[in-house]
Protein backbone atom coordinates (compact mmCIF):
# COMPACT_ATOMS: atom_id res chain seq x y z
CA UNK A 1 20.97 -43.22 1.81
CA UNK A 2 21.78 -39.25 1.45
CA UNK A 3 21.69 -39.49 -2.33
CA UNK A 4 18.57 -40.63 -2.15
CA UNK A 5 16.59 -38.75 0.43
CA UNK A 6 18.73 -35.70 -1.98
CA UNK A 7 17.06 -37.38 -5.11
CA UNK A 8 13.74 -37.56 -3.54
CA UNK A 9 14.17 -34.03 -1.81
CA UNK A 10 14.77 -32.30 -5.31
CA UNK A 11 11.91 -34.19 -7.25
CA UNK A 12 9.79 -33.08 -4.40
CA UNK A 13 10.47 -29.60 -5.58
CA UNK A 14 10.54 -29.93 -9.45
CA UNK A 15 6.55 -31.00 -8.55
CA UNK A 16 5.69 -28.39 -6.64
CA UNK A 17 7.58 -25.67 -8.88
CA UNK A 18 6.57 -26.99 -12.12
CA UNK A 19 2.90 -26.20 -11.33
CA UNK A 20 3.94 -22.44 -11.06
CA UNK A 21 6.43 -22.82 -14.28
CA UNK A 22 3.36 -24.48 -16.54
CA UNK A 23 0.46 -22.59 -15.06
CA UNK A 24 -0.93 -20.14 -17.42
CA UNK A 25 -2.01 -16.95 -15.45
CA UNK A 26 -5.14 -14.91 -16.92
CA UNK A 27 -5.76 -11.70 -15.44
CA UNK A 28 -8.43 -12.74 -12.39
CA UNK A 29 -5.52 -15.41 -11.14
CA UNK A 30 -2.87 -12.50 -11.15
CA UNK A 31 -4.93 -10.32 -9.65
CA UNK A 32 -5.68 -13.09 -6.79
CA UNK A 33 -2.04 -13.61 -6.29
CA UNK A 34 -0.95 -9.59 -5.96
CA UNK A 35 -3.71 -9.62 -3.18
CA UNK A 36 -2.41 -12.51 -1.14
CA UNK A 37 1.61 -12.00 -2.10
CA UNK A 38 2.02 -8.25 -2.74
CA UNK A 39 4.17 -6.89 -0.31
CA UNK A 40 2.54 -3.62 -0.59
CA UNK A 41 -0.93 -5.09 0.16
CA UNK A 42 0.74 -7.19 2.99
CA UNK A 43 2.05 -4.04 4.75
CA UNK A 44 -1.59 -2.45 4.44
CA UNK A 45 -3.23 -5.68 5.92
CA UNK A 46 -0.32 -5.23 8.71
CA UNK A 47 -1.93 -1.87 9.33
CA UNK A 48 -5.17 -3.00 10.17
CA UNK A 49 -3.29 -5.27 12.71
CA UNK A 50 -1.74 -3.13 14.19
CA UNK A 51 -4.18 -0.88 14.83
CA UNK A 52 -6.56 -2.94 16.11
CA UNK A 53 -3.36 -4.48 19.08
CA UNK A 54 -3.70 -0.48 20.03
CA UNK A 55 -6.90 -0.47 20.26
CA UNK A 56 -6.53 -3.60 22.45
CA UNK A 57 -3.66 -1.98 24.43
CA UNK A 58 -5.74 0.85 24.74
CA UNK A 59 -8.66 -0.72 26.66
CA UNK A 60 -6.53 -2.35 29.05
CA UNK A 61 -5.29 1.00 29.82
CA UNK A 62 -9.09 1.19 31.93
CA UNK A 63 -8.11 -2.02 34.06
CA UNK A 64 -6.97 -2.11 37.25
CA UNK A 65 -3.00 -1.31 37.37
CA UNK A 66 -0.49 -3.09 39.91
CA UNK A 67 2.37 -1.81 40.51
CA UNK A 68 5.23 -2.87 43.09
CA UNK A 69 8.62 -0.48 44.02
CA UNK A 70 11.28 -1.39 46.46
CA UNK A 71 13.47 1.37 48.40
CA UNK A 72 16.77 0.38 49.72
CA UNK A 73 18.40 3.31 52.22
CA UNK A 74 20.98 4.06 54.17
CA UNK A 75 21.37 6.97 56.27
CA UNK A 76 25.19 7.92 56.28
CA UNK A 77 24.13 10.85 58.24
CA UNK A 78 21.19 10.43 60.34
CA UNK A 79 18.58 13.75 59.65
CA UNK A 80 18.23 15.96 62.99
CA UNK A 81 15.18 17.84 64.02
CA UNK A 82 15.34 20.69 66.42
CA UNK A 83 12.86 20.31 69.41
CA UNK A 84 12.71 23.30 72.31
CA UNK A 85 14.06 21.55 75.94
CA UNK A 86 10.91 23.29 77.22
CA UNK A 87 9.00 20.58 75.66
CA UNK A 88 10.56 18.23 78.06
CA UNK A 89 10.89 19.87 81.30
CA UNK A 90 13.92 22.10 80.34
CA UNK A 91 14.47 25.87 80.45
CA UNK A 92 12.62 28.02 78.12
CA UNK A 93 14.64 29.26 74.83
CA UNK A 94 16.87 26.49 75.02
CA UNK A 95 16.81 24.30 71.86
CA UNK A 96 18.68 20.62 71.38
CA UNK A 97 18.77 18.43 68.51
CA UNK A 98 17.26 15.37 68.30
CA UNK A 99 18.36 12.40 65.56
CA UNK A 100 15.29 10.14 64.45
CA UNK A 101 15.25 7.62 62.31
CA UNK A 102 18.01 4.24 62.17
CA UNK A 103 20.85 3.72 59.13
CA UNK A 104 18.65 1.39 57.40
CA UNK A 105 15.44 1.61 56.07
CA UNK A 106 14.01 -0.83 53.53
CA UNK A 107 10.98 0.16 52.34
CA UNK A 108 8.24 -1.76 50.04
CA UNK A 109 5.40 -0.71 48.02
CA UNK A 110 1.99 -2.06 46.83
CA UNK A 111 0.16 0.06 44.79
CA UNK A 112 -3.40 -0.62 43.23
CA UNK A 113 -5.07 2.10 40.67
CA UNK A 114 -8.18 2.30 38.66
CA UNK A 115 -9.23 4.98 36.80
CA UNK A 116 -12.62 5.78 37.16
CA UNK A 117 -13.03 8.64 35.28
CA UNK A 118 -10.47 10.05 32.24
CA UNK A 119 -11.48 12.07 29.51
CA UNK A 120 -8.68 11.52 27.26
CA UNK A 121 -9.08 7.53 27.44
CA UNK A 122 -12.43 8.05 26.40
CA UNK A 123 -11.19 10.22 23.59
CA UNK A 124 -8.18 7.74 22.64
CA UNK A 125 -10.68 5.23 22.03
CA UNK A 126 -13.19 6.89 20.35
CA UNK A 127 -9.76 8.02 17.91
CA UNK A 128 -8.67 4.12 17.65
CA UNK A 129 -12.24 2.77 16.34
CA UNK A 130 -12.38 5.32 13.98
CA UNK A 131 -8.83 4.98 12.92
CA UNK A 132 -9.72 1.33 12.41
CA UNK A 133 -11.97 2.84 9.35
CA UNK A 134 -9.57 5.08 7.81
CA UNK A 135 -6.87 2.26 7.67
CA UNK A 136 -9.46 -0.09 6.26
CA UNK A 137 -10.28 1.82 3.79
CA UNK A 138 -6.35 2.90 3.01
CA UNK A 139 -5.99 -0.57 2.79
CA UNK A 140 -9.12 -0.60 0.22
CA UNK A 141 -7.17 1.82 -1.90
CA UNK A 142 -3.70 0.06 -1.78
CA UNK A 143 -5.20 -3.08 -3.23
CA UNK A 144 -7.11 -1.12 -5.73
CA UNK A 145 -3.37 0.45 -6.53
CA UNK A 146 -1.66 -2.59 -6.87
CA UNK A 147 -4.83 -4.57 -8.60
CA UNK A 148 -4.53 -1.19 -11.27
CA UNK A 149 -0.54 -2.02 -11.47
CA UNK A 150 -1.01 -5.46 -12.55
CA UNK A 151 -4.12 -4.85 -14.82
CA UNK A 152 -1.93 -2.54 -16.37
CA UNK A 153 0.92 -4.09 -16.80
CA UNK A 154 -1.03 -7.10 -18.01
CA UNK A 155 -2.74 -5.51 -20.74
CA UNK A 156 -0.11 -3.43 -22.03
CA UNK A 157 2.14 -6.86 -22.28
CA UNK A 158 -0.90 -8.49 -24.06
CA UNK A 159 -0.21 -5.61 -26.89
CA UNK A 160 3.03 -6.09 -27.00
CA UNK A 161 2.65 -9.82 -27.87
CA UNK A 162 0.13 -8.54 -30.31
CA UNK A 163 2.95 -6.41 -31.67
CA UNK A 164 5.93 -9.03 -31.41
CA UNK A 165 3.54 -11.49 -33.44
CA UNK A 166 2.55 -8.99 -36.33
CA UNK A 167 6.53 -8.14 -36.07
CA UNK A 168 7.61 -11.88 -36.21
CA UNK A 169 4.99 -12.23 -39.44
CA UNK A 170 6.05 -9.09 -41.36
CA UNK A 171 9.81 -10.06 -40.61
CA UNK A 172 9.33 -13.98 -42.27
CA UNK A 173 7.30 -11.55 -45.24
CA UNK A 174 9.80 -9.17 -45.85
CA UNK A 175 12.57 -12.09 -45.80
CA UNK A 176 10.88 -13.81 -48.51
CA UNK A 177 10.72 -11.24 -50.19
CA UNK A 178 14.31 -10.68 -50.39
CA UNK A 179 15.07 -13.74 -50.88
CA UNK A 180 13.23 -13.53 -54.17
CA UNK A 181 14.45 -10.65 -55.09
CA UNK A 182 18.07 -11.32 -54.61
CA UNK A 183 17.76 -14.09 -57.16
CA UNK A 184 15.86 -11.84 -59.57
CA UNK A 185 18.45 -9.19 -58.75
CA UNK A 186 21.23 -12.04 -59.82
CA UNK A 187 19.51 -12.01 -63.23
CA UNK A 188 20.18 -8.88 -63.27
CA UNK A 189 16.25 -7.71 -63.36
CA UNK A 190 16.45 -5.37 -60.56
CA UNK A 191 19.35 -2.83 -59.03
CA UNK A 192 20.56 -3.41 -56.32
CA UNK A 193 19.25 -0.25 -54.79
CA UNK A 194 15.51 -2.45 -54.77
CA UNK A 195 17.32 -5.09 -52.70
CA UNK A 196 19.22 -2.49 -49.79
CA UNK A 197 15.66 -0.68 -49.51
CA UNK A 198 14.18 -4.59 -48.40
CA UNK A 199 17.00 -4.98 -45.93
CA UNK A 200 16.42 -1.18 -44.28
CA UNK A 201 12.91 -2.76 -43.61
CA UNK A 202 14.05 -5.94 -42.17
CA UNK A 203 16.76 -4.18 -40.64
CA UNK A 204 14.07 -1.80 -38.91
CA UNK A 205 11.88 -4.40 -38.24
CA UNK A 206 14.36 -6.30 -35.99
CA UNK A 207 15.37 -3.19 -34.05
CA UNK A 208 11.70 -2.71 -33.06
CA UNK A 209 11.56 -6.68 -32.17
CA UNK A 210 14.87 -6.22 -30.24
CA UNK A 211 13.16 -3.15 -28.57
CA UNK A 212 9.89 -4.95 -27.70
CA UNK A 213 11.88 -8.26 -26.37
CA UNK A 214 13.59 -5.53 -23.77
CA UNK A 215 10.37 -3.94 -22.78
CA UNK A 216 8.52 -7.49 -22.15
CA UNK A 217 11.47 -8.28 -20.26
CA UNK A 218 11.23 -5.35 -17.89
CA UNK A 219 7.15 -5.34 -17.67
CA UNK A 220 7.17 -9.36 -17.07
CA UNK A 221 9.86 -8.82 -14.29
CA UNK A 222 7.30 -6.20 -13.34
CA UNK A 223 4.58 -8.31 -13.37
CA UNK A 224 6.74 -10.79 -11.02
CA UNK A 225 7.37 -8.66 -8.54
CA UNK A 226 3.91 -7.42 -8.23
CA UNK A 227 2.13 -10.86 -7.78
CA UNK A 228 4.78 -12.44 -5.83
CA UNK A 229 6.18 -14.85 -8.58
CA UNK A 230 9.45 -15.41 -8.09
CA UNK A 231 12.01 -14.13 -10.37
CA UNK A 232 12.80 -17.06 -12.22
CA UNK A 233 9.83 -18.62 -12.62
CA UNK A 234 8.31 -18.97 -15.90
CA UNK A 235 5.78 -16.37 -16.88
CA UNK A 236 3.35 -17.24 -19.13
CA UNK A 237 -0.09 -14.89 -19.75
CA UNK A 238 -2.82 -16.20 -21.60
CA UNK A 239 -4.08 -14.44 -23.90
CA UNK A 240 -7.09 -11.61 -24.02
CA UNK A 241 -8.92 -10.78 -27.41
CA UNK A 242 -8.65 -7.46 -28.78
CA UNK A 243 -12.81 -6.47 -28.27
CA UNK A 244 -14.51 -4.03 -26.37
CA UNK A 245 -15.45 -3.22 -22.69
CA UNK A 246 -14.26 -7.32 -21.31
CA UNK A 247 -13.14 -6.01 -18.09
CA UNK A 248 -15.92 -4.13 -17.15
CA UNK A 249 -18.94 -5.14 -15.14
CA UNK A 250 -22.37 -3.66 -13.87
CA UNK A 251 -21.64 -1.59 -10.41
CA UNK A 252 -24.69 -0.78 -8.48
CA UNK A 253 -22.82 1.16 -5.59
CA UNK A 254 -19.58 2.35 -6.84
CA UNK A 255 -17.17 2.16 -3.57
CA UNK A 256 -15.55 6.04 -3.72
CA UNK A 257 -12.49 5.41 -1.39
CA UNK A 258 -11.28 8.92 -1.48
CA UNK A 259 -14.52 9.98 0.29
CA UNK A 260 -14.26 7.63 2.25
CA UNK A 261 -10.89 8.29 3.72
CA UNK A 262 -11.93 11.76 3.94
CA UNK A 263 -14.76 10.82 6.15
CA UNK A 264 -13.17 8.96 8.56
CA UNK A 265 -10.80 12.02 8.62
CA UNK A 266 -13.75 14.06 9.57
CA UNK A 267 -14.97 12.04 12.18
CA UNK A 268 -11.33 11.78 13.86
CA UNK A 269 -11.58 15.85 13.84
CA UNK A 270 -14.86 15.57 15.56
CA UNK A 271 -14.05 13.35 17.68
CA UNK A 272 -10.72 15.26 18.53
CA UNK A 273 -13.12 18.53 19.18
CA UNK A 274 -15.08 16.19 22.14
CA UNK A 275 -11.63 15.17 23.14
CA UNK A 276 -10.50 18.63 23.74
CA UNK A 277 -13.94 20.04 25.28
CA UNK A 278 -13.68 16.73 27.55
CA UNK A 279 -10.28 17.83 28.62
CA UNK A 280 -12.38 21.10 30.85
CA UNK A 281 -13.19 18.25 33.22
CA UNK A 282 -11.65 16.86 35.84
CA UNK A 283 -9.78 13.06 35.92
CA UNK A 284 -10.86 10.68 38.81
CA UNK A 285 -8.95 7.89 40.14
CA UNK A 286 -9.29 4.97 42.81
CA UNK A 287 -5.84 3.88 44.71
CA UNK A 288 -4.74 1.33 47.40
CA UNK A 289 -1.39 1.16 48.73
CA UNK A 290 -0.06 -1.21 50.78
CA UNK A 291 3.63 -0.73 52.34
CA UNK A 292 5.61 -2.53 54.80
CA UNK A 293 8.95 -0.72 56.02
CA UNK A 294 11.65 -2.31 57.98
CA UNK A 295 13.94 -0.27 60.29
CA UNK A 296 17.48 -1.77 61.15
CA UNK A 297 20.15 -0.45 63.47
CA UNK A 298 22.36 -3.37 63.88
CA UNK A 299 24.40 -1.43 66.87
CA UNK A 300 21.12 -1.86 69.03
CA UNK A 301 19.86 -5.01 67.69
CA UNK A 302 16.38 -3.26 66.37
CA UNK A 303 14.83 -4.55 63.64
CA UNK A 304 11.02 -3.23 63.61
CA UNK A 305 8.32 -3.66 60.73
CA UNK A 306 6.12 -1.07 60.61
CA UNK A 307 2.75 -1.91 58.13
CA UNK A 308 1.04 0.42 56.44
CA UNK A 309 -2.29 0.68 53.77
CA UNK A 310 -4.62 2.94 52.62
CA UNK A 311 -7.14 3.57 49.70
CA UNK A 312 -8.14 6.91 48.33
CA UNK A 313 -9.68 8.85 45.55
CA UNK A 314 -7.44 11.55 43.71
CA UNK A 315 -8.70 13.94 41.47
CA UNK A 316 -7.08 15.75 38.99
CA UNK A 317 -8.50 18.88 37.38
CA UNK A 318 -6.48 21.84 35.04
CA UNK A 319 -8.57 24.87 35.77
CA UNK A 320 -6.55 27.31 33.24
CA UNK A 321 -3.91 25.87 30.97
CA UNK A 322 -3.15 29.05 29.80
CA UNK A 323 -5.17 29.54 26.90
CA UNK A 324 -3.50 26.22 25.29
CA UNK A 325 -6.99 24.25 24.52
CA UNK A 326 -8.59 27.61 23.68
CA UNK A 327 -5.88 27.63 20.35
CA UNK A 328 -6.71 23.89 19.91
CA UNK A 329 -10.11 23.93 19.29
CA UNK A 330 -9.86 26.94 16.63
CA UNK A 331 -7.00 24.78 14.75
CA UNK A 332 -9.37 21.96 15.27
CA UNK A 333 -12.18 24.19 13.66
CA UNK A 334 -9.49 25.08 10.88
CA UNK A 335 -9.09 21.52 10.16
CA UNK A 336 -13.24 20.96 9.66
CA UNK A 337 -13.01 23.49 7.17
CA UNK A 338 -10.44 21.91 5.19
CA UNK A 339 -11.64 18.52 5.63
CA UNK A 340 -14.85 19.75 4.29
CA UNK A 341 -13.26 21.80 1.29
CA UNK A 342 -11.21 18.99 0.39
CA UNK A 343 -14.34 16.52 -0.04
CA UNK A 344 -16.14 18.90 -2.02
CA UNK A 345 -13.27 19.14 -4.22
CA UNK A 346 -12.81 15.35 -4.48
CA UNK A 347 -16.05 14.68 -4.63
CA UNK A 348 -15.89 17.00 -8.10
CA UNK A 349 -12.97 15.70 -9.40
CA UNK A 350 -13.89 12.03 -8.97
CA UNK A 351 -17.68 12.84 -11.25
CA UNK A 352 -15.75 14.48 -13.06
CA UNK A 353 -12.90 11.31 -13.64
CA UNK A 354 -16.06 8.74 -13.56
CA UNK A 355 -17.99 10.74 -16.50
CA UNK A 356 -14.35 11.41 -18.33
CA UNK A 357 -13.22 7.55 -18.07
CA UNK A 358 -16.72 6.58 -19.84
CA UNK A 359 -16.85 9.03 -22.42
CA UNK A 360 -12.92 7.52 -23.26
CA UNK A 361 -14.38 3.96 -23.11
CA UNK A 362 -16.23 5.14 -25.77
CA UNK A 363 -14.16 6.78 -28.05
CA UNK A 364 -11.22 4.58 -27.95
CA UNK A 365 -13.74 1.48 -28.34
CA UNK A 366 -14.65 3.06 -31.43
CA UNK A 367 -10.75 3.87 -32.15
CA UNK A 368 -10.15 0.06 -31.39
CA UNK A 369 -12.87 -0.44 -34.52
CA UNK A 370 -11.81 2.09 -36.91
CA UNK A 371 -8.41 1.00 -36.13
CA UNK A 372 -9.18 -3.16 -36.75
CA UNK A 373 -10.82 -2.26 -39.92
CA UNK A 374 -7.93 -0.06 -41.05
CA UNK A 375 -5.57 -3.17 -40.11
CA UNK A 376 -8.07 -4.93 -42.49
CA UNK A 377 -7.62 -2.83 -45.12
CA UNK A 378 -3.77 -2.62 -44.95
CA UNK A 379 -3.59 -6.20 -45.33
CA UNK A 380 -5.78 -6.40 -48.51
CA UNK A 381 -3.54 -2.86 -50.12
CA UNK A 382 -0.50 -4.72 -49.10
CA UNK A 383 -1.37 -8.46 -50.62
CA UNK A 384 -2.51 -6.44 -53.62
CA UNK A 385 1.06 -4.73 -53.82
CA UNK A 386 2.56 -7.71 -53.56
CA UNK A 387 0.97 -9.26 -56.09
CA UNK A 388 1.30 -6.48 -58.22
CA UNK A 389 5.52 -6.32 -57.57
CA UNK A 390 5.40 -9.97 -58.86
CA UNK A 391 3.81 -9.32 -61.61
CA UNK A 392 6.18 -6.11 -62.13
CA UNK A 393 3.48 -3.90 -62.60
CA UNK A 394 4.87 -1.51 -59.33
CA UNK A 395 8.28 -0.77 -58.19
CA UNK A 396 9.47 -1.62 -54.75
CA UNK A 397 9.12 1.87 -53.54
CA UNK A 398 5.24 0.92 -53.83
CA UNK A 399 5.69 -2.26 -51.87
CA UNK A 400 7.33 -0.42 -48.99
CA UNK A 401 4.63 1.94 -49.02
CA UNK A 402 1.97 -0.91 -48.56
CA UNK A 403 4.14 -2.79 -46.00
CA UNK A 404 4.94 0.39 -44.11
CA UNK A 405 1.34 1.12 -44.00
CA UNK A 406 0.08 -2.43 -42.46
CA UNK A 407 2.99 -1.92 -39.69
CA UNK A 408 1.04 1.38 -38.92
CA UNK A 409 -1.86 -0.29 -39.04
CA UNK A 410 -0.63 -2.93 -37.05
CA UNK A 411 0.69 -0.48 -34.39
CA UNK A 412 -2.80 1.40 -34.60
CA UNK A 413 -4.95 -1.63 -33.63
CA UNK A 414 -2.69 -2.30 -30.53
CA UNK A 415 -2.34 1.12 -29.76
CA UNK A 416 -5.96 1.40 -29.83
CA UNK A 417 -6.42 -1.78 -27.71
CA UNK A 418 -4.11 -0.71 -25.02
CA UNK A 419 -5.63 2.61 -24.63
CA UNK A 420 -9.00 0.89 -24.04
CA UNK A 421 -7.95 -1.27 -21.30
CA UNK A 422 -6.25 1.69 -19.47
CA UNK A 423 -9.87 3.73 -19.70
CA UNK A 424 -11.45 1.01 -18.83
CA UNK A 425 -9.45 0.66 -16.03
CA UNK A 426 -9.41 4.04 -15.10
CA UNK A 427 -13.06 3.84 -14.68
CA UNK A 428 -13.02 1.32 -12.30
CA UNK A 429 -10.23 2.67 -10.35
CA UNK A 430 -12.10 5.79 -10.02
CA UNK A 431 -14.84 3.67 -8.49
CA UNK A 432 -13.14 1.44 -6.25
CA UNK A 433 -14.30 -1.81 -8.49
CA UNK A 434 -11.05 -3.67 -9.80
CA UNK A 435 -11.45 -7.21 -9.20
């Protein structure tokens, strides 16, 4: 019966695993996963949590607070006072000392307090909702960091299978190749010089494979880590076609998170310059006590309860604090300034980033052409050359020219392709758009 509730148990998950192992992931299903699995994200969304249980814990600062003590004493030494005898009938200038109190005492407390009026709760809260802003939109731009990550990393993989297949195709070439002209070099036709020039090119050839293999490793693993998959799972990308601008899209209000942080900054300085003009006035509160005490003296047999209540209104106000908020406010006032020279200077950075990143679209969209038609040309030079090598009409110095020039090529066009994603990307990180 254990075997087979094992047997059952374990085909259970082999279905729900091979989903993840078979699924092919295109960019928008990565992306979906890094926003739901990313621990980075996760901690951000934790933020916004948290903040908003303070907030909570905050308000219920302004309810009514009850509060119970208990007091336990026992006089080892009752306290005297001294009373003049003349009080009672005796001789003037004549003083005796008289004990009150018993050895026990145990006392209880009740105590009810509202605050009606307190400047700095006011202020806390006012802080709290606008901190619930500023970690919303840090939160904003740790998903747009992570969704950048994995964009990256995706595209720059996508390249390097580009570059593992053109590697894979010139390998199988240059093999064949060799292969033909080992037997032409056992008819003695060629040196053997010809031959150990085709083998440095395959040999090179495999180092960059063995290279690339390590790399994918490392940016897969990457890749993993960032979306959530775990570690050994299969990864499998589809794949994305080596054209211009596919990632971007048309963005009526670009979302400039930077500013946006900086604004809720702004307003949490404002708000802490009410806080500390607020703190001139005075704090009002509303209290009840109740308390019941009970006096023992177990050598007379007394045991009394005594009840007691009241309510009241305390108020609380620093006249002078010795020039303490003065010195706040002007630091305060220091801070405003900053704030305010920092967004100008973002604000001129990021138009300066948004026009840069679309001027680079550009350019390396037309270096992804120039480079593809290059490619295109490399491939007719080297089928010519080889051709031509057959036919004997070059030497083999000639053919590793052509083949060394469609591996450039080759490297060119994915070079090219990589470096458009990135600007593309860097365009919409700069205005808050990844998706």
């Amino acid at each position: 019966m254990r075997k087979s509730l094992y047997f059952i148990g374990l085909c259970i998950l082999l279905i729900q695993l091979n989903p993840l192992q078979a699924q092919v992931l295109d960019l928008p299903t990565c992306i979906r996963m890094a926003d739901t699995a990313n621990l980075q994200i996760r901690n951000a969304n934790l933020d916004v949590l948290i903040n908003e249980r303070q907030r909570e814990a905050y308000l219920a600062s302004r309810m009514p607070q009850l509060n119970f003590n208990a007091d336990y004493k026992y006089n080892a030494v009752i306290p005297g006072q001294i009373i003049p005898a003349s009080a009672f009938g005796g001789p003037v200038g004549v003083y005796n000392t008289v004990k009150f109190g018993v050895p026990y005492i145990l006392s209880n407390n009740l105590q009810l307090t509202q605050i009606l009026f307190n400047s700095q709760v006011n202020y806390g809260l006012a802080a709290l909702k606008i901190n619930t802003e500023l970690v919303g939109t840090q939160r904003d731009i740790a998903i747009q960091e992570v969704r950048y990550q994995v964009s990256n990393t995706f595209f720059v993989l996508q390249g390097i299978y580009q570059q593992l297949s053109f590697i894979d195709a010139n390998i199988l070439h240059t093999r064949s190749i060799l292969k033909n002209m080992e037997a032409t070099l056992a008819q003695g036709l060629i040196i053997p010089t010809d031959v150990d020039k085709i083998k440095i090119n395959e040999l090179s050839l495999m180092n960059s494979k063995s290279n690339l293999l390590a790399t994918k490793d490392q940016l897969e693993y990457l890749l993993k880590i960032l979306t959530g998959i775990p570690a050994n799972a299969t990864l499998q990308l589809s794949k994305d076609v080596m054209v211009q601008k596919t990632i971007l899209k048309e963005v009526n209000t670009p979302s400039l998170l930077p500013l946006s942080l900086l604004e809720s900054q702004r307003k949490m300085n404002e708000e802490e310059g009410k806080g500390i003009r607020m703190s001139y006035l005075p704090n009002l509160n509303f209290y009840g006590i109740y308390n019941y005490n009970i006096n023992l003296k177990p050598s007379d047999n007394l045991r009394v309860g005594i009840p007691g209540a009241y309510v009241g209104l305390r108020m609380d106000w620093n006249l002078f604090s010795g020039m303490e908020r003065v010195n706040k406010a002007k630091v305060n006032q220091f801070n405003l300034e900053k704030i305010n020279n920092q967004y100008e200077l973002l604000n001129q950075q990021l138009d300066y980033a948004i026009n840069n990143s679309k001027r680079q679209i550009t350019v390396k969209a037309e270096s992804l052409e120039l480079s593809k038609e290059q490619l295109r040309l490399a491939e007719n030079v080297h089928a010519n050359a080889n051709v031509k090598y057959k036919e004997g009409m070059i030497s083999s110095n000639d053919l590793i020219m052509a083949e060394t020039g469609l591996e450039q090529a080759q490297s060119n066009v994915v070079t090219a392709y990589i470096q458009l994603r990135q600007a593309e990307l860097e365009y919409l990180k700069s205005i808050g758009n990844i998706k």
